[in-house]
Structure formats: structure tokens, C-alpha cells
PDB file of N, CA and C in Angstrom:
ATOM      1  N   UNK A   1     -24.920   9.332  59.482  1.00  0.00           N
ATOM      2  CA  UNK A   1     -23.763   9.778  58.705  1.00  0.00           C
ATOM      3  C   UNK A   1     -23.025   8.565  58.158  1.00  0.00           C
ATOM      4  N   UNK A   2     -22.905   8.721  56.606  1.00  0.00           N
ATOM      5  CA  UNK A   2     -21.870   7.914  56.414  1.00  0.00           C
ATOM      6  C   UNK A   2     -20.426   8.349  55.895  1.00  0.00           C
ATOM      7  N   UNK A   3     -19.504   7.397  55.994  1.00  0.00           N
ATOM      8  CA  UNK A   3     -18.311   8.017  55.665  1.00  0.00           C
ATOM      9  C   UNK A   3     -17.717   6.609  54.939  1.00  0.00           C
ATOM     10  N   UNK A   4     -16.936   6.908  53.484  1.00  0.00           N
ATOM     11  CA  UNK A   4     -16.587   5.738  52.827  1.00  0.00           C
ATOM     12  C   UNK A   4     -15.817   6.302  52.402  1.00  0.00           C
ATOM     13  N   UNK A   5     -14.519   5.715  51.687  1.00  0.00           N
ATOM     14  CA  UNK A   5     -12.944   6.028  50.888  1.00  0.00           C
ATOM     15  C   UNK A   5     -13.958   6.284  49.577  1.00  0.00           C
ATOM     16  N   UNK A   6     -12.991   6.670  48.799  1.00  0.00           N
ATOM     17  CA  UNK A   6     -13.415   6.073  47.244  1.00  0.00           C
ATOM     18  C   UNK A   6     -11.938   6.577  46.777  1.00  0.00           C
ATOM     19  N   UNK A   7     -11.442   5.958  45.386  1.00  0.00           N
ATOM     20  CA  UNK A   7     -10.211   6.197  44.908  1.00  0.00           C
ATOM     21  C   UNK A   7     -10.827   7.005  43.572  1.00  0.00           C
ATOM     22  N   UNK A   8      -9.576   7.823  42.888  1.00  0.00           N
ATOM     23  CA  UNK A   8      -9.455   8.674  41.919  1.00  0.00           C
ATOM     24  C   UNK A   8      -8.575   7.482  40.899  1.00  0.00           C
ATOM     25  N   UNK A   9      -9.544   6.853  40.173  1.00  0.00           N
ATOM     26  CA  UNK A   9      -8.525   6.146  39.487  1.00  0.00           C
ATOM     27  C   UNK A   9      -8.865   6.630  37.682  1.00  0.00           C
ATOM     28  N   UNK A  10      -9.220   7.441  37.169  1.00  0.00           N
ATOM     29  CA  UNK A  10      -8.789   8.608  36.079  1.00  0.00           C
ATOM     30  C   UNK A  10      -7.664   8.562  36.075  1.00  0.00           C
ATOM     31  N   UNK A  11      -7.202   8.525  34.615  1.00  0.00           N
ATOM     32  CA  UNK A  11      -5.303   9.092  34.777  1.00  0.00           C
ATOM     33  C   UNK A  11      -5.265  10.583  35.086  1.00  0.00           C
ATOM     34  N   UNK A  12      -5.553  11.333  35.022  1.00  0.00           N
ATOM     35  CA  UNK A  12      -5.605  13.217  35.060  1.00  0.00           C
ATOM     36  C   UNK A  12      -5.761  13.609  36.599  1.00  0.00           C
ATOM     37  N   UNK A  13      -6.525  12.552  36.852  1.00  0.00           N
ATOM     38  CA  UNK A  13      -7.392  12.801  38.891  1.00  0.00           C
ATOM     39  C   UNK A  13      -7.876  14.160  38.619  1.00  0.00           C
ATOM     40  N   UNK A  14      -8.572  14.419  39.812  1.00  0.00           N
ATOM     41  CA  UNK A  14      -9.692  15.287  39.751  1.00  0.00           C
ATOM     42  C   UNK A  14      -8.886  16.753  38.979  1.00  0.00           C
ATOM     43  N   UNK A  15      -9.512  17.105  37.962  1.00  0.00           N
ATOM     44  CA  UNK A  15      -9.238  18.450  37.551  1.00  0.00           C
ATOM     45  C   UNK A  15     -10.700  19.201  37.435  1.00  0.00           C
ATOM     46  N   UNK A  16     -10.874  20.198  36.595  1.00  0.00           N
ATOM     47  CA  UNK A  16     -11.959  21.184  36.183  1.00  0.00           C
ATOM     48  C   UNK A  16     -13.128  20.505  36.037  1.00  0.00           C
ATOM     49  N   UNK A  17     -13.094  19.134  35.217  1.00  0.00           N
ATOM     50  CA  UNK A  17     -14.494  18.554  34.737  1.00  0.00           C
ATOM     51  C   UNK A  17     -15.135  17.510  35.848  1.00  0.00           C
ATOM     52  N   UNK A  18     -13.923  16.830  36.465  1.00  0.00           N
ATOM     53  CA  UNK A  18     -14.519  15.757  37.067  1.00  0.00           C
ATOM     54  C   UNK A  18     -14.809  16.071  38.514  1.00  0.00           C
ATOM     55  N   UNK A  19     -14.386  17.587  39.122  1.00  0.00           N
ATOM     56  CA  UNK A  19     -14.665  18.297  39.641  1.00  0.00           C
ATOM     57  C   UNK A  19     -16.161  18.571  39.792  1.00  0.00           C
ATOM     58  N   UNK A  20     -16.735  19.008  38.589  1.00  0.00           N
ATOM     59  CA  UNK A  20     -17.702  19.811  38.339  1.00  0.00           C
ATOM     60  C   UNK A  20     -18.843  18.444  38.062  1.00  0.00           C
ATOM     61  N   UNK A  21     -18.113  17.435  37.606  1.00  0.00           N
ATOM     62  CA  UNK A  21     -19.641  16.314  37.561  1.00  0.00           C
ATOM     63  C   UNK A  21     -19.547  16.074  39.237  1.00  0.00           C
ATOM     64  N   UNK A  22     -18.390  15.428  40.074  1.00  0.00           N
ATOM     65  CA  UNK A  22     -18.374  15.878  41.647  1.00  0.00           C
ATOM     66  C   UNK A  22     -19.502  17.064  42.418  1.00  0.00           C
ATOM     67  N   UNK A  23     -19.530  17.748  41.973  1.00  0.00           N
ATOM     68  CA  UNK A  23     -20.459  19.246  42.185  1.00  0.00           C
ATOM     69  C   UNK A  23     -21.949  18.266  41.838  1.00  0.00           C
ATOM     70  N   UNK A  24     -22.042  18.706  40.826  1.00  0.00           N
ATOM     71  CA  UNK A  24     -23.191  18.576  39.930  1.00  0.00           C
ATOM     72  C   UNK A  24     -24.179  17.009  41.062  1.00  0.00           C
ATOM     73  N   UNK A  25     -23.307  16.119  40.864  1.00  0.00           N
ATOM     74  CA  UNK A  25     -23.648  14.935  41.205  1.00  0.00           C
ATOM     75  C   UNK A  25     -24.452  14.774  42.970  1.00  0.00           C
ATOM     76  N   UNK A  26     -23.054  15.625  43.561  1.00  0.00           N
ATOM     77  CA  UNK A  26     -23.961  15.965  45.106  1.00  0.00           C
ATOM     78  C   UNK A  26     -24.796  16.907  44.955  1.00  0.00           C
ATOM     79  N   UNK A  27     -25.096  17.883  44.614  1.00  0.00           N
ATOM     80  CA  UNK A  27     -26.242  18.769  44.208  1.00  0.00           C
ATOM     81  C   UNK A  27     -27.267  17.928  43.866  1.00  0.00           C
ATOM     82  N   UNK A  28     -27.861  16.837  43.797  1.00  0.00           N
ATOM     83  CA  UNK A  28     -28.830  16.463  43.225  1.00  0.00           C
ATOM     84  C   UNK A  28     -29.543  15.742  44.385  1.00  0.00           C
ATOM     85  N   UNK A  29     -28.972  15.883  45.715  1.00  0.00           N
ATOM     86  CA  UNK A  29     -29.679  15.209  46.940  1.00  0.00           C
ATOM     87  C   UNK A  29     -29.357  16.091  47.787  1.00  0.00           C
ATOM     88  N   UNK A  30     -30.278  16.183  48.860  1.00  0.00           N
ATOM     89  CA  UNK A  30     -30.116  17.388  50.324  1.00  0.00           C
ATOM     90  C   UNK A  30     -29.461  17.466  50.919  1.00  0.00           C
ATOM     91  N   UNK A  31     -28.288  15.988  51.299  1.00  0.00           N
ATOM     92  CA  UNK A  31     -27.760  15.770  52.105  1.00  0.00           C
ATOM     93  C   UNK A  31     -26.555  16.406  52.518  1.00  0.00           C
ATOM     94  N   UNK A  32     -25.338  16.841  53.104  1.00  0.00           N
ATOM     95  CA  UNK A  32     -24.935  17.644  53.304  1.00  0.00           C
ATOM     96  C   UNK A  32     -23.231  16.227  52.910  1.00  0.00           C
ATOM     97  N   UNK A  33     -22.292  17.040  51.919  1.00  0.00           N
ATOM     98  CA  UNK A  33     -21.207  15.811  51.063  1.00  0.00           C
ATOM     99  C   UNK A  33     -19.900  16.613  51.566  1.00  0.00           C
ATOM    100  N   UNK A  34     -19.082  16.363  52.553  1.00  0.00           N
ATOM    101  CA  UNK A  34     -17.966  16.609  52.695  1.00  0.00           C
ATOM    102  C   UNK A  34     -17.069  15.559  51.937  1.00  0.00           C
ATOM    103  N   UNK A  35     -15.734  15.843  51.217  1.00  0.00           N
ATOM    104  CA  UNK A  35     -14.892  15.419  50.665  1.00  0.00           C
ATOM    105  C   UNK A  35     -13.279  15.654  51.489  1.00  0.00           C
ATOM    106  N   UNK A  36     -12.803  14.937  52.006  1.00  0.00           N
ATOM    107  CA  UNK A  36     -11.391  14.689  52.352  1.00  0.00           C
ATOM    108  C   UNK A  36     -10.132  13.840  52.143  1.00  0.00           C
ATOM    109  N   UNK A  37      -9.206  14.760  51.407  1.00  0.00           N
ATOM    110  CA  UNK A  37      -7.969  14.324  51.273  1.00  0.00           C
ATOM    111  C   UNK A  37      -6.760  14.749  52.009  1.00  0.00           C
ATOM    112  N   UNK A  38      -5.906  14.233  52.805  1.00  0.00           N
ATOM    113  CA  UNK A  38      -4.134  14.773  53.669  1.00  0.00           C
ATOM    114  C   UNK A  38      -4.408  15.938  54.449  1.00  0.00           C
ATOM    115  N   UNK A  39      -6.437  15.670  55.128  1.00  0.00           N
ATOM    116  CA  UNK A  39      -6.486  16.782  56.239  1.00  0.00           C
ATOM    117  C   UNK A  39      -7.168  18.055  55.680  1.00  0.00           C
ATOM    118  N   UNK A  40      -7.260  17.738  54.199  1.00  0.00           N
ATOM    119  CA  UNK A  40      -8.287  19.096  53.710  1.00  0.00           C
ATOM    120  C   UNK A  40      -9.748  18.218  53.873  1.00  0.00           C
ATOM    121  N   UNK A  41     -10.535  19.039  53.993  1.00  0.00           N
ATOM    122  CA  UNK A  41     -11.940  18.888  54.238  1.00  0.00           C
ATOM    123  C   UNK A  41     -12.418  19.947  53.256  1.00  0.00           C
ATOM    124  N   UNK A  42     -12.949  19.815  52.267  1.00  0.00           N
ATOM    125  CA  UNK A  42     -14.319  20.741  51.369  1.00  0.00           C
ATOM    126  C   UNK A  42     -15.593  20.569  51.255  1.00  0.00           C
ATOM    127  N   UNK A  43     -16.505  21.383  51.388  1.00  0.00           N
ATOM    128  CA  UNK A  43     -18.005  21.085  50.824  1.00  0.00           C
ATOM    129  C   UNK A  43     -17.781  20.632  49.478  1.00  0.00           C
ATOM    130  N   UNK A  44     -18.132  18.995  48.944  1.00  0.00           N
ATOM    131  CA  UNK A  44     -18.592  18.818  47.857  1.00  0.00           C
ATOM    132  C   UNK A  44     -19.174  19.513  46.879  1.00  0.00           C
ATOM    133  N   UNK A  45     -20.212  20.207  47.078  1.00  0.00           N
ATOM    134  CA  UNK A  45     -21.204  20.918  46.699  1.00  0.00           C
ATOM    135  C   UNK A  45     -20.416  22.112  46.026  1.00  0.00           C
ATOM    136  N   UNK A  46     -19.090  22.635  45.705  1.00  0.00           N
ATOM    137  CA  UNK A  46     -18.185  23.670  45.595  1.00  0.00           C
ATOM    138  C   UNK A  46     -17.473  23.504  44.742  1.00  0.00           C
ATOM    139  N   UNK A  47     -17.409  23.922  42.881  1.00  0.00           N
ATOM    140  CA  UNK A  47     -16.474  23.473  42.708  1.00  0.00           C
ATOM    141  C   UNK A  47     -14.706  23.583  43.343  1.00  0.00           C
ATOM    142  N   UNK A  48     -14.568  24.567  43.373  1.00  0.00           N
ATOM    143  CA  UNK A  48     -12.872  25.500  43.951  1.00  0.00           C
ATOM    144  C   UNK A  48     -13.430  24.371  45.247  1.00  0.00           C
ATOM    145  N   UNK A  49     -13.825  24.385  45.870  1.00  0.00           N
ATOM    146  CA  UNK A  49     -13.557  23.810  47.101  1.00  0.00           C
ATOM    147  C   UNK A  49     -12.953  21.511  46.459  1.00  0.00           C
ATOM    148  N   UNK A  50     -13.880  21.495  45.759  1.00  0.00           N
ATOM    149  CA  UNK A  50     -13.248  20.191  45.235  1.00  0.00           C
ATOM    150  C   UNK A  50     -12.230  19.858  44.556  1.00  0.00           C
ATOM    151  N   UNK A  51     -11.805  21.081  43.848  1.00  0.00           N
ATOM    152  CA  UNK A  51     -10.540  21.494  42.990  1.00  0.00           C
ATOM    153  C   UNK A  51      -9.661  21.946  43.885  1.00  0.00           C
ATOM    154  N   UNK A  52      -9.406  21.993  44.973  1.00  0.00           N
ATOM    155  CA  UNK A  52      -8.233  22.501  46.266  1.00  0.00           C
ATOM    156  C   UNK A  52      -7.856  21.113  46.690  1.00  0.00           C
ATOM    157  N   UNK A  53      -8.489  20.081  46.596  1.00  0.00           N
ATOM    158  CA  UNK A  53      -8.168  18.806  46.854  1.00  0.00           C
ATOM    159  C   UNK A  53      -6.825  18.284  46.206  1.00  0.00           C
ATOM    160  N   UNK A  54      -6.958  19.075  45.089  1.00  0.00           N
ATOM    161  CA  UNK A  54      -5.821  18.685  44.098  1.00  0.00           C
ATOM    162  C   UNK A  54      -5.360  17.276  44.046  1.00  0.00           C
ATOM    163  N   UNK A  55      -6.340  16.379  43.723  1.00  0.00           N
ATOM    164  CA  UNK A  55      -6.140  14.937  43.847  1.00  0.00           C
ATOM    165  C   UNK A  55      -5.793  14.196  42.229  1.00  0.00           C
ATOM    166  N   UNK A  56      -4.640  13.571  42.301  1.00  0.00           N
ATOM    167  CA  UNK A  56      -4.357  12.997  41.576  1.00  0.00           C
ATOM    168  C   UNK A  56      -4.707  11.458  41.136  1.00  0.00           C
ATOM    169  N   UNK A  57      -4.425  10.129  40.210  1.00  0.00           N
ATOM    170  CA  UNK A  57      -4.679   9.273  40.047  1.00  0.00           C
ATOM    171  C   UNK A  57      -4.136   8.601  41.276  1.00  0.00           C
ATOM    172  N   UNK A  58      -4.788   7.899  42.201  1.00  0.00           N
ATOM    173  CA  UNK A  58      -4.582   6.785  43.096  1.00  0.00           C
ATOM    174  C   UNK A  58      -4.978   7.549  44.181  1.00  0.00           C
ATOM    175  N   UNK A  59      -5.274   8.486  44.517  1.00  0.00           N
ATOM    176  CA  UNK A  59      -5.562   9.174  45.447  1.00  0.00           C
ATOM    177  C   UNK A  59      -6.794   8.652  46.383  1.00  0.00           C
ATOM    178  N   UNK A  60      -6.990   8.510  47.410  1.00  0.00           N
ATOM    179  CA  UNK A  60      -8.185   8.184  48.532  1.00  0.00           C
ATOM    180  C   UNK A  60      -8.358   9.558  49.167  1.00  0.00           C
ATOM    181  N   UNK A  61     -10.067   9.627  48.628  1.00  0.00           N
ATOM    182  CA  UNK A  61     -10.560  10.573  49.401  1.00  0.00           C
ATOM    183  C   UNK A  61     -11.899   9.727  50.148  1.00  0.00           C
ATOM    184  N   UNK A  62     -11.926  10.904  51.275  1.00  0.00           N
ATOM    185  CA  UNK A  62     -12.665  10.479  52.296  1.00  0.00           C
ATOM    186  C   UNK A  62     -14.281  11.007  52.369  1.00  0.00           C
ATOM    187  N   UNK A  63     -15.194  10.666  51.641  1.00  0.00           N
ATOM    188  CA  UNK A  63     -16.218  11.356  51.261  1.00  0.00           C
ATOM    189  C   UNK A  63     -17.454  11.289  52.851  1.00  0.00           C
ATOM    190  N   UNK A  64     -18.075  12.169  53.344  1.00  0.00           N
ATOM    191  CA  UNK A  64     -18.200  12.101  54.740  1.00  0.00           C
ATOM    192  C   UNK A  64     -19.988  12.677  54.518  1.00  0.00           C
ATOM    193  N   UNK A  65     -21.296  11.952  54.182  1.00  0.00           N
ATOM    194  CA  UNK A  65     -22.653  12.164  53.817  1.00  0.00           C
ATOM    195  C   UNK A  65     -22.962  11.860  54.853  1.00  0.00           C
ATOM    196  N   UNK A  66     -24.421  12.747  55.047  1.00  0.00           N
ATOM    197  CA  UNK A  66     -24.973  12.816  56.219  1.00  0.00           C
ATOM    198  C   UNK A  66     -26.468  13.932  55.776  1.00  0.00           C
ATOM    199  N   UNK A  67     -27.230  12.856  56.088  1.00  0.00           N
ATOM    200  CA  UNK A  67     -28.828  13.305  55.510  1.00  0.00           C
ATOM    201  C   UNK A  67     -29.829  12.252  55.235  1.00  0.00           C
ATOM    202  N   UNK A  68     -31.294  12.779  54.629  1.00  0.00           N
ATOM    203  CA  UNK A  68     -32.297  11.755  54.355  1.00  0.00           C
ATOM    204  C   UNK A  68     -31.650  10.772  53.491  1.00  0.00           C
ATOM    205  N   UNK A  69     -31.125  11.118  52.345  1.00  0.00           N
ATOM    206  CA  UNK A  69     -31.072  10.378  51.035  1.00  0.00           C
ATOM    207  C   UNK A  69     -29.464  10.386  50.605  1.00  0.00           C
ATOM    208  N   UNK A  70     -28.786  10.306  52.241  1.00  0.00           N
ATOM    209  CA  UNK A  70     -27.084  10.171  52.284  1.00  0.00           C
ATOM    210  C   UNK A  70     -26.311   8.812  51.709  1.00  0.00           C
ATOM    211  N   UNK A  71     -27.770   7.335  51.293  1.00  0.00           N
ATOM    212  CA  UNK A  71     -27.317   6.453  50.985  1.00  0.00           C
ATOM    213  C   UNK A  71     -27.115   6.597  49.079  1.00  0.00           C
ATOM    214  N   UNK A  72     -27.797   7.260  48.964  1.00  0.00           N
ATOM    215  CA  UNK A  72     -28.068   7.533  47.235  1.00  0.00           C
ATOM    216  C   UNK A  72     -27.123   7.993  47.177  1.00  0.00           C
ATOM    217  N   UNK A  73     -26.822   9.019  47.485  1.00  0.00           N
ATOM    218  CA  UNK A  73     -25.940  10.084  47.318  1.00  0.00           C
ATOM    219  C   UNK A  73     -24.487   9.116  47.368  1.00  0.00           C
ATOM    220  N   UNK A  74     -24.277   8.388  48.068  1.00  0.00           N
ATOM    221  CA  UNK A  74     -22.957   7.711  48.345  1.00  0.00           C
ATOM    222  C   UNK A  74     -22.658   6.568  47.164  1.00  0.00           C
ATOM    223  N   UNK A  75     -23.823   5.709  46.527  1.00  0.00           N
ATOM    224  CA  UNK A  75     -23.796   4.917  45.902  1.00  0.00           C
ATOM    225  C   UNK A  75     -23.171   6.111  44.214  1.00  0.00           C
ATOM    226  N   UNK A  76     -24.118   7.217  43.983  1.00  0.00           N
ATOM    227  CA  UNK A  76     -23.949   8.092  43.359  1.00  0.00           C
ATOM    228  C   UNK A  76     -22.775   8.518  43.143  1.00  0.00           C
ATOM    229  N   UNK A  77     -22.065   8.795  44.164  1.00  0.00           N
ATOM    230  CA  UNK A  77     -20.357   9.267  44.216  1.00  0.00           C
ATOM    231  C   UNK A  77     -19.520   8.176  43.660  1.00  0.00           C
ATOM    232  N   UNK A  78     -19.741   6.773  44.101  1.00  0.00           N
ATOM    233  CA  UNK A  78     -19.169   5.822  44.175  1.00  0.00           C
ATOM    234  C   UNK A  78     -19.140   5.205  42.884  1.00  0.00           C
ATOM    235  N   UNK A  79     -20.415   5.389  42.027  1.00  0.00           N
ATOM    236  CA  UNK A  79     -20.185   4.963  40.797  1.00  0.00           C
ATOM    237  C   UNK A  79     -19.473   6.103  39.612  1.00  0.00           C
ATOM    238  N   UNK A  80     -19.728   7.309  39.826  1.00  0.00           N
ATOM    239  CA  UNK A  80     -18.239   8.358  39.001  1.00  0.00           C
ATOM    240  C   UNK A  80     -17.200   8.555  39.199  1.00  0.00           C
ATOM    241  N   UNK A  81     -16.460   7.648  40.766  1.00  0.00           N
ATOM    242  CA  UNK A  81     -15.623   7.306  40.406  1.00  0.00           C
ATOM    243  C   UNK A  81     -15.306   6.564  40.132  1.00  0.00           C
ATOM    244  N   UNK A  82     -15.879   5.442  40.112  1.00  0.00           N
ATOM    245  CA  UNK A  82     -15.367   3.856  40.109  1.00  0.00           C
ATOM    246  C   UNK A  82     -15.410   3.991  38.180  1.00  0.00           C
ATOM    247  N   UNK A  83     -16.088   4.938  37.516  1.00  0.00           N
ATOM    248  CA  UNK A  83     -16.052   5.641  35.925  1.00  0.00           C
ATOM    249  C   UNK A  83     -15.092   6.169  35.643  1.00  0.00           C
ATOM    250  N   UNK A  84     -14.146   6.696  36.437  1.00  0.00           N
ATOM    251  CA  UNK A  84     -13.124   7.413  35.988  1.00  0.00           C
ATOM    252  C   UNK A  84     -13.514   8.812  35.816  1.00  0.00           C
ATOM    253  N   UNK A  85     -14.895   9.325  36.142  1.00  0.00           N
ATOM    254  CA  UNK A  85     -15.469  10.745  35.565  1.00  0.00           C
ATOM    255  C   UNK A  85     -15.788  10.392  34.300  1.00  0.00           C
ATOM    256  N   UNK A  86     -15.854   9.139  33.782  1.00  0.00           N
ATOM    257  CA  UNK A  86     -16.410   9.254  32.602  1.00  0.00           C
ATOM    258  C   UNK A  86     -15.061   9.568  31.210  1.00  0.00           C
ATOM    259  N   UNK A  87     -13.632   9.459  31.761  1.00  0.00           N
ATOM    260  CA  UNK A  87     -12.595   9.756  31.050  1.00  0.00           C
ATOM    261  C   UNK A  87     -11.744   9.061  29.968  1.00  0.00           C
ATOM    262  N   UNK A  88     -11.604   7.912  31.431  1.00  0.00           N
ATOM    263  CA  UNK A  88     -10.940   6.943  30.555  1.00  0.00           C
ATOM    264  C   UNK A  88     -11.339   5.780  29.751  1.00  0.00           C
TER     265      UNK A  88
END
């Protein structure tokens, strides 16, 4: 299992789209992608569950992988946000 921060640094923070590339992005490996922010815990894999996070710009979430291909998957997360979702 790994577990790493990553920041929301988008000006908007996670809404509908960057949500859904979030989704999209863990969907593409087996591994099982919990996301945590102030004690919420969601399946990645969800959009509404990643959109309850309600995370804004500067925000640290706690992304929590665990599986064969949990290192991909983490590098994967790590570079859409370190993109902004692709926004800014």
C-alpha cells in the first residue's frame, strides 16, 4: 500500500471535470484508489464520491493505493494534479 499527499493546485479545485479525469484516470489500473480530505475517505473510482471531497485550490488530499500496479497508478494521479486537471 501506498499512501502520498498530492495538492489541488487548479484555481476552481476539484469540481465536475477534474473529478471525472480523477475517475477516469484510476479506472485504468486494478488497484484499489482511496482519496482523503478533513476525515472524508471516497473510492476514487466514483465520481459523487470524489466530488463530496469538495476540495478547493490548496487543498491536500490523501490518496491511499494498494495493488499490483499501485505504483503507476500513483505516479498517474500525481501528474493531473501536479497539471492542474489540465485547466490552468
Amino acid at each position: 500500500m501506498i499512501k502520498q499527499n498530492l495538492e489541488v493546485v487548479n484555481t476552481l479545485g476539484i469540481h465536475a471535470r477534474p473529478a471525472a479525469l480523477i475517475v477516469k484516470t484510476a479506472n485504468n489500473y486494478n488497484c484499489s484508489v482511496f482519496l482523503e480530505k478533513d476525515g472524508i475517505k471516497v473510492d476514487a473510482k466514483s465520481v459523487l464520491g470524489v466530488m463530496m471531497l469538495a476540495a478547493p485550490k490548496g487543498s491536500s488530499i490523501t490518496a491511499e493505493i494498494s495493488g499490483d500496479d499501485e505504483q503507476q497508478c500513483l505516479e498517474a494521479l500525481e501528474e493531473i494534479f501536479a497539471q492542474g486537471f489540465n485547466e490552468d
